[in-house]
N, C-alpha and C. Protein backbone atom coordinates (compact mmCIF):
# COMPACT_ATOMS: atom_id res chain seq x y z
N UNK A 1 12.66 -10.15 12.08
CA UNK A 1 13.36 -8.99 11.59
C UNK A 1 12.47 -7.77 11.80
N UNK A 2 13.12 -6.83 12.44
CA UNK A 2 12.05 -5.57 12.63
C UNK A 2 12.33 -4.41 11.74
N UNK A 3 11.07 -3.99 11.46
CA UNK A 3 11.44 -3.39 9.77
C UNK A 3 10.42 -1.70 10.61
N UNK A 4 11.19 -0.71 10.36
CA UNK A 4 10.22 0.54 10.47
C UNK A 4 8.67 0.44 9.42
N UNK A 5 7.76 1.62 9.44
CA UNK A 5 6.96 1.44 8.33
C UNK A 5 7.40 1.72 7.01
N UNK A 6 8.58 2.46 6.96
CA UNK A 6 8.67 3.39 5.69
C UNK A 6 9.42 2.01 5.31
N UNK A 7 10.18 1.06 5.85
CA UNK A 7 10.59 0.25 5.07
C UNK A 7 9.91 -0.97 4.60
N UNK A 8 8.49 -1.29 5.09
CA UNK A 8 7.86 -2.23 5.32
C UNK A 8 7.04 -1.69 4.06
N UNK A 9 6.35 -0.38 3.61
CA UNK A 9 6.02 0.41 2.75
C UNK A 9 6.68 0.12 1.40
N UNK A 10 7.92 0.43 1.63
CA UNK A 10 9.06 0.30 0.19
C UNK A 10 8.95 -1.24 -0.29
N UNK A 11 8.79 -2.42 0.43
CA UNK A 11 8.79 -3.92 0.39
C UNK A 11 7.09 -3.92 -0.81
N UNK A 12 6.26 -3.05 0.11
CA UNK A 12 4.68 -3.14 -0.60
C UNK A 12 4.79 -2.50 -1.73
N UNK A 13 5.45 -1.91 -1.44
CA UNK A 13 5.27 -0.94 -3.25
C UNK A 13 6.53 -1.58 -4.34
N UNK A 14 7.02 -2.38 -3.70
CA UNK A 14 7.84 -2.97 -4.77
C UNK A 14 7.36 -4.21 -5.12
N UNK A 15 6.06 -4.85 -4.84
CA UNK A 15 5.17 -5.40 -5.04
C UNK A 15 5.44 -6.62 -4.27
N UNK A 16 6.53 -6.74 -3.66
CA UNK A 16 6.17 -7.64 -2.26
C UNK A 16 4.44 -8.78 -1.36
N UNK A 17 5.06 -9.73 -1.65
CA UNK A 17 2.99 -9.55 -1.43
C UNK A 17 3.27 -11.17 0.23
N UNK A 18 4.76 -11.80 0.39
CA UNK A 18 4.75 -12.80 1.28
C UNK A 18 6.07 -12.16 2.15
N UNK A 19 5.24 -11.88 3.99
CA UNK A 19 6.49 -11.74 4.72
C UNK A 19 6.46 -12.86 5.69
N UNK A 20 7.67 -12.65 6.09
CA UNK A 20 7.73 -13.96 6.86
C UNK A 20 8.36 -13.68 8.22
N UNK A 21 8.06 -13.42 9.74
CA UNK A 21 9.01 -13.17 10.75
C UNK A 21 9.58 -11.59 10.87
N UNK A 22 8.41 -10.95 10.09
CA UNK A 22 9.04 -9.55 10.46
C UNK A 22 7.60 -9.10 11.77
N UNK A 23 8.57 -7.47 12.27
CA UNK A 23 8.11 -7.32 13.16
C UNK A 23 7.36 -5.31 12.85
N UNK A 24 6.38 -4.95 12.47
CA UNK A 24 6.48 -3.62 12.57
C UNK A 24 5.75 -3.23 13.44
N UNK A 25 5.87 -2.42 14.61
CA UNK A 25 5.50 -2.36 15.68
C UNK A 25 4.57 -0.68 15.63
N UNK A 26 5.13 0.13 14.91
CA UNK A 26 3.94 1.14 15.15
C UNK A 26 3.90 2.00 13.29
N UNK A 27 2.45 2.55 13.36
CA UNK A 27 2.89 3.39 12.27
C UNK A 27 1.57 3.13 11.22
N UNK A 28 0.98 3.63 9.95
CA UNK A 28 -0.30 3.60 9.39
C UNK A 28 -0.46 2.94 8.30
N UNK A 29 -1.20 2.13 7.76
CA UNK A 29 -1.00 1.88 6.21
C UNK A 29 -2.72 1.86 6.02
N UNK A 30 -3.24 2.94 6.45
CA UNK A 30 -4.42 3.40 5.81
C UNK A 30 -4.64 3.47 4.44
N UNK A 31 -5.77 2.95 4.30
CA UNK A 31 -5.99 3.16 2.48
C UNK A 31 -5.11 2.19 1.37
N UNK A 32 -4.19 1.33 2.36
CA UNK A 32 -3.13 0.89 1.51
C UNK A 32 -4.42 -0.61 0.89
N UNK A 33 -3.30 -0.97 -0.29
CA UNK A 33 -3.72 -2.06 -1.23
C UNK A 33 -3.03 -3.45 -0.51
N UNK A 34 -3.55 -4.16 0.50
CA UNK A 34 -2.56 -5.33 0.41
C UNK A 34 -3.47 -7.13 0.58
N UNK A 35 -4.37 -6.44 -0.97
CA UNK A 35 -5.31 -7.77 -1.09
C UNK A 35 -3.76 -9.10 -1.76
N UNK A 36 -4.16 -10.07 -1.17
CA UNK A 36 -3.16 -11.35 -1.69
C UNK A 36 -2.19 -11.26 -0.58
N UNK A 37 -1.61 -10.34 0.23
CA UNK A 37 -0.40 -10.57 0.75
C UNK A 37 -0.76 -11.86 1.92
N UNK A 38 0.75 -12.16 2.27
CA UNK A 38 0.63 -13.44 3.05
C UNK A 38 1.31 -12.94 4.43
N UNK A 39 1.10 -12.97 5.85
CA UNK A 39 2.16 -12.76 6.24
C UNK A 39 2.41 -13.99 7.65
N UNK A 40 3.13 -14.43 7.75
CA UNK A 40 3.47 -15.54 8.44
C UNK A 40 4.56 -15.41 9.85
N UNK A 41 3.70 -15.47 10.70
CA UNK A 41 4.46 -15.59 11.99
C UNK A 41 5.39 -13.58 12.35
N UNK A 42 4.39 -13.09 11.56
CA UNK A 42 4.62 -11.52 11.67
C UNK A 42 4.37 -11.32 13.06
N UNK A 43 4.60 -9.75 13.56
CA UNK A 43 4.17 -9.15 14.62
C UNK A 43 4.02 -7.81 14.21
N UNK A 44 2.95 -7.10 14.32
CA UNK A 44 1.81 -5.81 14.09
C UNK A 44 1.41 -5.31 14.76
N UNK A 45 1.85 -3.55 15.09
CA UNK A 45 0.95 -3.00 15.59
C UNK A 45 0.78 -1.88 14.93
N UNK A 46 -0.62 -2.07 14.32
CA UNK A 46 -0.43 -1.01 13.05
C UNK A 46 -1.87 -0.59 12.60
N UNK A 47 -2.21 0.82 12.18
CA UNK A 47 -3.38 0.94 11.61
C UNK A 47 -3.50 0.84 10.72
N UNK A 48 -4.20 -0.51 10.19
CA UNK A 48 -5.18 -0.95 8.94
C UNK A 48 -6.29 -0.37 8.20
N UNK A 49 -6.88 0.78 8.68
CA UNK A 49 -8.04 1.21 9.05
C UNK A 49 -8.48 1.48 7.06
N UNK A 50 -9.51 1.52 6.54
CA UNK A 50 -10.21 1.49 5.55
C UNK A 50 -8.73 0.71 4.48
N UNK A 51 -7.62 -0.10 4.94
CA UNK A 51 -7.13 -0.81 3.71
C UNK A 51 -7.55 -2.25 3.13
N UNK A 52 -7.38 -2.31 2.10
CA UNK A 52 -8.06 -3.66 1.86
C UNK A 52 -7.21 -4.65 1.64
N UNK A 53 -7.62 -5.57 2.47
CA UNK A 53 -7.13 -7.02 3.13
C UNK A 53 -7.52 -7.96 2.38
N UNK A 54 -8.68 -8.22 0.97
CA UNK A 54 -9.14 -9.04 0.10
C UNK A 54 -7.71 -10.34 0.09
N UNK A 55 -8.29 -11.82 0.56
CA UNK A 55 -7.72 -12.67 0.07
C UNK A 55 -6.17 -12.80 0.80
N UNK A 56 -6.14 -11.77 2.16
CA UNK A 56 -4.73 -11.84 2.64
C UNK A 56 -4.79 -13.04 3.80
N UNK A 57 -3.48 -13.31 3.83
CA UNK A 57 -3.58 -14.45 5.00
C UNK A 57 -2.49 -14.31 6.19
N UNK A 58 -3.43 -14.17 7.29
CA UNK A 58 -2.35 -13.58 8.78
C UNK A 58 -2.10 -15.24 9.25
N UNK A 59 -0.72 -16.06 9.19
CA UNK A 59 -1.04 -17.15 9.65
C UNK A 59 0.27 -16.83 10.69
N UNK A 60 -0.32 -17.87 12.30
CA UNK A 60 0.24 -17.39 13.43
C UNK A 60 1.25 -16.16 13.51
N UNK A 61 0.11 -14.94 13.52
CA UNK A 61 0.47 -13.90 13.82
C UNK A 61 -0.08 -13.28 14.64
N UNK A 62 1.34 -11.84 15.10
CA UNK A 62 0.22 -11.65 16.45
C UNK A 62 0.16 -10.12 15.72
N UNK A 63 -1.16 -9.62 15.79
CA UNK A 63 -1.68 -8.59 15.32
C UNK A 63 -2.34 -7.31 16.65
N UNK A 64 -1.34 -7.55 17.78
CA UNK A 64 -1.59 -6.70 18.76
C UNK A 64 -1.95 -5.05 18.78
N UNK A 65 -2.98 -4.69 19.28
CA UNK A 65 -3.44 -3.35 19.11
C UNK A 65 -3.72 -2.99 17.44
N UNK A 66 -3.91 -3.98 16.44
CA UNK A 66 -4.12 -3.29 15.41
C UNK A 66 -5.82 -2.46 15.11
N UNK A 67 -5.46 -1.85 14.56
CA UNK A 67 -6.93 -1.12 13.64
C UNK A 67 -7.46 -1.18 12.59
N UNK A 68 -8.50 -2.31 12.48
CA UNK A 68 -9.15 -2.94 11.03
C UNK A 68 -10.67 -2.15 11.07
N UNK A 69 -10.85 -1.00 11.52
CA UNK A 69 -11.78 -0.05 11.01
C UNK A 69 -12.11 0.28 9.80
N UNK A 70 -13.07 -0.16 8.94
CA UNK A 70 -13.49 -0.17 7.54
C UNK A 70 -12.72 -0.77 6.70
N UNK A 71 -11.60 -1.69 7.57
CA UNK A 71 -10.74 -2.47 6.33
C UNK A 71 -11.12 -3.86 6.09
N UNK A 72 -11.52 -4.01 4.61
CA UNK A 72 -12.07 -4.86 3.40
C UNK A 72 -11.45 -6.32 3.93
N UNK A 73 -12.14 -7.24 4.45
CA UNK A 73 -11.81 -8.51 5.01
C UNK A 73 -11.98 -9.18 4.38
N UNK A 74 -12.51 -9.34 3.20
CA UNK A 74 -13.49 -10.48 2.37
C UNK A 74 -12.60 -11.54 2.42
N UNK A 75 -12.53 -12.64 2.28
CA UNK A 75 -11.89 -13.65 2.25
C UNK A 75 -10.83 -13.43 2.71
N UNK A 76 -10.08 -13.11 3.47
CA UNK A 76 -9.37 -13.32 4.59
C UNK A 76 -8.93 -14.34 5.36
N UNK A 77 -7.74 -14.98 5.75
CA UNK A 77 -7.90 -15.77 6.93
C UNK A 77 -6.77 -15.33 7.82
């Protein structure tokens, strides 16, 4: 399912934390909070850049062209 950012945004802030088969292809979530989220068989092309990723899990996903510049990996997989 291909979701713009502003709607992929509205999902995070409604405290959303497991996607499954979505697709957001361009757009920023700098600074954003998305320690715990899960996302599964997603597709990303997106700047990550200083958000924190604490405890998130990318499983077979493709995370093409993204930007994890100063963004918080700690336990991660």
């Amino acid at each position: 399912m291909e979701l713009t950012i502003d709607q992929f945004k509205e999902l995070l802030e409604a405290g959303q934390k497991t996607f499954s088969g979505i697709e957001v292809e361009e757009g920023s979530l700098q600074n954003y909070n998305l320690s715990g989220c899960s996302f599964i068989e997603c597709i990303f092309a997106l700047d990550f850049s200083n958000a924190s990723l604490k405890n998130s899990k990318f499983i077979n996903s493709n995370l093409k062209t993204c930007n994890f510049t100063e963004a918080d990996l700690t336990e991660s997989e």
